[in-house]
N, C-alpha and C. Protein backbone atom coordinates (compact mmCIF):
# COMPACT_ATOMS: atom_id res chain seq x y z
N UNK A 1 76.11 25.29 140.18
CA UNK A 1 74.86 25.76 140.74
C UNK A 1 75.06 27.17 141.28
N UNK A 2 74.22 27.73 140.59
CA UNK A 2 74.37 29.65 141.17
C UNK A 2 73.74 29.59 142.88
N UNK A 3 74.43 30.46 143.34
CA UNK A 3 74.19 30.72 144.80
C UNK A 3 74.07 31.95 145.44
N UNK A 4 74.43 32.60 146.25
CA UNK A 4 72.35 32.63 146.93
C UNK A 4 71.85 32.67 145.81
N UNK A 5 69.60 32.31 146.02
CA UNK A 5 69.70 32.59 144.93
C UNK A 5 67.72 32.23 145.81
N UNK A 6 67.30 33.97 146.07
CA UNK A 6 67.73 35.01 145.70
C UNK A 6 69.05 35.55 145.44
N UNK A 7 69.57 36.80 144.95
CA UNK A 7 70.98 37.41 145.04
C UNK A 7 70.67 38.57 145.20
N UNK A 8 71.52 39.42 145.31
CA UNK A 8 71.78 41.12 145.65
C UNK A 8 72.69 41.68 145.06
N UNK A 9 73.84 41.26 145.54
CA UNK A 9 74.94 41.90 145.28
C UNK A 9 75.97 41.06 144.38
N UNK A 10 76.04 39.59 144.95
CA UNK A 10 76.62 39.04 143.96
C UNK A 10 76.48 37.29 143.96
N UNK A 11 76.96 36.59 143.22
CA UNK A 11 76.77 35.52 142.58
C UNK A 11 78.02 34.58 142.74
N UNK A 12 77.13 33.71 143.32
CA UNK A 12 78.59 32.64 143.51
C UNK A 12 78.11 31.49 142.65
N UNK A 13 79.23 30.59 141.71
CA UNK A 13 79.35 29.68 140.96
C UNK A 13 80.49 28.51 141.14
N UNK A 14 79.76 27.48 141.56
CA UNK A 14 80.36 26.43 141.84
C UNK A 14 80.58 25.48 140.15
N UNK A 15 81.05 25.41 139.62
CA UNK A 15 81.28 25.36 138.13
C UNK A 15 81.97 23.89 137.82
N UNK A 16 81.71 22.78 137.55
CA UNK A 16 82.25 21.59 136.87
C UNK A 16 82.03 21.93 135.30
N UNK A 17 84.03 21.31 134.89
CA UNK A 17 83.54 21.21 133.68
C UNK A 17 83.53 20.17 132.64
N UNK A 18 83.69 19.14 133.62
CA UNK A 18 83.81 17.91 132.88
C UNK A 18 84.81 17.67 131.93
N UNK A 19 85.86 17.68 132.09
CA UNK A 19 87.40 17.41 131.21
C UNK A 19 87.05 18.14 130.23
N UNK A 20 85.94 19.59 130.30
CA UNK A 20 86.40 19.85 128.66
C UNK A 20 87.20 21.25 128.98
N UNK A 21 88.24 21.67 128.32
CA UNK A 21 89.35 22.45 128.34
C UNK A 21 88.72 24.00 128.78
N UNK A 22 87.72 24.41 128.62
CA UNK A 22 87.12 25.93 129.41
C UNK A 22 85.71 25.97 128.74
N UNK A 23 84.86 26.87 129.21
CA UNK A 23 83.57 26.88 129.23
C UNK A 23 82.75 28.48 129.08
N UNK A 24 82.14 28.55 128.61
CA UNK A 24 81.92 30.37 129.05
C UNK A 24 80.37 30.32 129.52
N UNK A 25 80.23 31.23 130.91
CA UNK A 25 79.67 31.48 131.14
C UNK A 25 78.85 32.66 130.70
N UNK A 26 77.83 33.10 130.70
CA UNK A 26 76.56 33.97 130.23
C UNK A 26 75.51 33.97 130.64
N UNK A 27 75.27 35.32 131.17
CA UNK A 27 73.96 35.94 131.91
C UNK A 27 73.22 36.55 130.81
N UNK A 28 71.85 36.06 131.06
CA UNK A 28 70.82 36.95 130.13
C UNK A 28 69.81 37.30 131.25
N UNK A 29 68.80 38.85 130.62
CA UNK A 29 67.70 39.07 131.14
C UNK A 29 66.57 38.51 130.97
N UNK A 30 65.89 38.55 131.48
CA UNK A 30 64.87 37.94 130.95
C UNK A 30 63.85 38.41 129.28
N UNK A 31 64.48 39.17 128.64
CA UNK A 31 64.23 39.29 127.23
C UNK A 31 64.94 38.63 126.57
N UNK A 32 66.18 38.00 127.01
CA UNK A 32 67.11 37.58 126.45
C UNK A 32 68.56 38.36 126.23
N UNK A 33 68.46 39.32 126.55
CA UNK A 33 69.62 40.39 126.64
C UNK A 33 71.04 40.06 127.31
N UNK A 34 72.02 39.90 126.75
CA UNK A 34 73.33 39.30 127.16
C UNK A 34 73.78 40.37 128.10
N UNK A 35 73.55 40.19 129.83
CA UNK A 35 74.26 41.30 130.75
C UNK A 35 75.85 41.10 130.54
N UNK A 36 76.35 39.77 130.97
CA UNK A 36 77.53 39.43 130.93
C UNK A 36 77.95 37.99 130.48
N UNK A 37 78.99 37.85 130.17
CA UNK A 37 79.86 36.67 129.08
C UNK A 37 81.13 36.69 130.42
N UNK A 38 81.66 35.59 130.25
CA UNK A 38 83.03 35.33 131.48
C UNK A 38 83.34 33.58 130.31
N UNK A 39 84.54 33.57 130.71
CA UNK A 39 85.28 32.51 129.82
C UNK A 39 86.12 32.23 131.29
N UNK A 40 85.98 30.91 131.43
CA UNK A 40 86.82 29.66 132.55
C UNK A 40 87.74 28.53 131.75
N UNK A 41 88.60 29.00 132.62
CA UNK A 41 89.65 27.51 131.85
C UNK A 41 89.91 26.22 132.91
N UNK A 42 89.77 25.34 132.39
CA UNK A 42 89.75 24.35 133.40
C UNK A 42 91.44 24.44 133.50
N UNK A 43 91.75 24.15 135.02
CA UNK A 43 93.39 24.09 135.54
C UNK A 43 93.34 23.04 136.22
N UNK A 44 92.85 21.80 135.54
CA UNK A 44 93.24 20.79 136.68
C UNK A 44 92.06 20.57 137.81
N UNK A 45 91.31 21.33 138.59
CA UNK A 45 90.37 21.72 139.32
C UNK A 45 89.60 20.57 139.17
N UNK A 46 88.66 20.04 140.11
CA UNK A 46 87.21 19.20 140.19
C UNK A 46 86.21 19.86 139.97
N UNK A 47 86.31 21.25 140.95
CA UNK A 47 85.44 22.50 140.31
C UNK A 47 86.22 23.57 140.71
N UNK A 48 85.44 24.84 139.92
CA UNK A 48 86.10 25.90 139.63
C UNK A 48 84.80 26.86 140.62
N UNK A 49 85.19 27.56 141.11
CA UNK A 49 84.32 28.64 142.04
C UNK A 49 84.72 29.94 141.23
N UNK A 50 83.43 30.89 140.76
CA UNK A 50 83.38 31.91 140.38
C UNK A 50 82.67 32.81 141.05
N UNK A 51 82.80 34.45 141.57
CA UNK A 51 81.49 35.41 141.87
C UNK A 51 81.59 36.36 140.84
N UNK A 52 80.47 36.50 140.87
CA UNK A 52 80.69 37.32 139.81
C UNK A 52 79.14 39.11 140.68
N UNK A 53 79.85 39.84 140.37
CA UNK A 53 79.19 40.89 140.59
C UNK A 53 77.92 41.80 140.07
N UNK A 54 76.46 41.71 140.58
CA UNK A 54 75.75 41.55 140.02
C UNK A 54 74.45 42.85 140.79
N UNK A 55 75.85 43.77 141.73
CA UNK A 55 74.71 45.03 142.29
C UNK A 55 74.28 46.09 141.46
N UNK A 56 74.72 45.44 139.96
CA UNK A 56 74.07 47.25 138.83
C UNK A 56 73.01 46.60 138.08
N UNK A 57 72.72 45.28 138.68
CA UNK A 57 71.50 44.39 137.95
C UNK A 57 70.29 44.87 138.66
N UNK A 58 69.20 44.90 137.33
CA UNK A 58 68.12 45.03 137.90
C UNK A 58 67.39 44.10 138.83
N UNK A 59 66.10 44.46 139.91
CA UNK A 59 65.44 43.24 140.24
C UNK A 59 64.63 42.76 139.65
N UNK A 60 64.49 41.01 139.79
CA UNK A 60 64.28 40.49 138.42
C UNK A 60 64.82 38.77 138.29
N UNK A 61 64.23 38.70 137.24
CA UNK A 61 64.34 37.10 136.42
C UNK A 61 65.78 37.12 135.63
N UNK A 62 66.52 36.43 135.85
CA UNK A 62 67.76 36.08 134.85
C UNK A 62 68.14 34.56 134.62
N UNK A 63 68.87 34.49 133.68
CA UNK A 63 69.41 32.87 133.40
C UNK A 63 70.79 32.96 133.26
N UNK A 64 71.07 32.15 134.34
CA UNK A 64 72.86 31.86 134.18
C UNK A 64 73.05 30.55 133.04
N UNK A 65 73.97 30.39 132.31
CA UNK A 65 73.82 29.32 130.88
C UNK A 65 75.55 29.59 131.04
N UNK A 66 75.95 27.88 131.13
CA UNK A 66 77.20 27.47 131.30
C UNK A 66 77.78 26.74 130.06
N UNK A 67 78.06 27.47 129.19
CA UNK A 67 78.33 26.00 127.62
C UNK A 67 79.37 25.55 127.40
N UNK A 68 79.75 24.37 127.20
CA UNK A 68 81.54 24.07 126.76
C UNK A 68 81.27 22.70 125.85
N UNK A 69 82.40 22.46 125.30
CA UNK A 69 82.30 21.53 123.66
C UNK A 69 81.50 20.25 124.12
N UNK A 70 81.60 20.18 125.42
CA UNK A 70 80.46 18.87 125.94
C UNK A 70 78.60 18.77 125.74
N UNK A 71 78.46 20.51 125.81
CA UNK A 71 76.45 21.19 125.81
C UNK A 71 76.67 21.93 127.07
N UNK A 72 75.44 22.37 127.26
CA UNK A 72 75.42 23.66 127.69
C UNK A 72 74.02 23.39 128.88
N UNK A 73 74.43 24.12 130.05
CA UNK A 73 73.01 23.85 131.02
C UNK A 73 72.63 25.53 131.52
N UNK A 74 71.50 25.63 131.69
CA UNK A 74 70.99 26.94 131.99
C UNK A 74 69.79 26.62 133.56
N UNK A 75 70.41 28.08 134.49
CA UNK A 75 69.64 28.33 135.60
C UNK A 75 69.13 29.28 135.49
N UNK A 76 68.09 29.40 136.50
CA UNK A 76 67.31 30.77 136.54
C UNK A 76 67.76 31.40 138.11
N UNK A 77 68.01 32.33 137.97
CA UNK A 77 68.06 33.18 139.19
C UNK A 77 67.31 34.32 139.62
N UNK A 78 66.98 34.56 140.84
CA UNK A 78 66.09 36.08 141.01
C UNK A 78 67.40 37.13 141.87
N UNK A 79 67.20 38.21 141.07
CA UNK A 79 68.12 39.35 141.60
C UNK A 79 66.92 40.59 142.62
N UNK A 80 67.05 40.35 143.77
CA UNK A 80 66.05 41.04 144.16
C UNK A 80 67.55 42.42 145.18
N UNK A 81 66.96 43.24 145.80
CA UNK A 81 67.52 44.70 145.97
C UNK A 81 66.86 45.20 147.22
């Protein structure tokens, strides 16, 4: 689950991946435009905590989308400034 959320500056990710071996994360704009891609490996973990940095983003509509060989779940977030 993405957090704050509004966001500003940056993005916290509390990340399960369900025994499957790593997962990649991906931000789109709201046209669909790929801002950023990040690849997680599961180490054993229950969950994995990510931030990821997000102050050269516009303000705005985005979707965080988490996929790994299990399917894939997508959030919406607002980046406001």
């Amino acid at each position: 689950m993405p957090y704050p959320n509004p966001a500003s500056n940056h993005l916290n990710l509390d990340i399960q991946l369900f025994n499957a071996p790593q997962g990649i994360i991906t931000i789109f704009d709201v046209n669909g435009r790929m801002m950023h891609q990040y690849t997680i490996t599961n180490k054993g973990k229950n969950i994995i905590q990510q931030q990821i940095a997000i102050n050269d983003y516009a303000e705005g509509l985005y979707f965080v989308q988490l996929k790994t060989e299990k399917g894939s779940i997508v959030k919406k977030i607002t980046v406001i400034k």
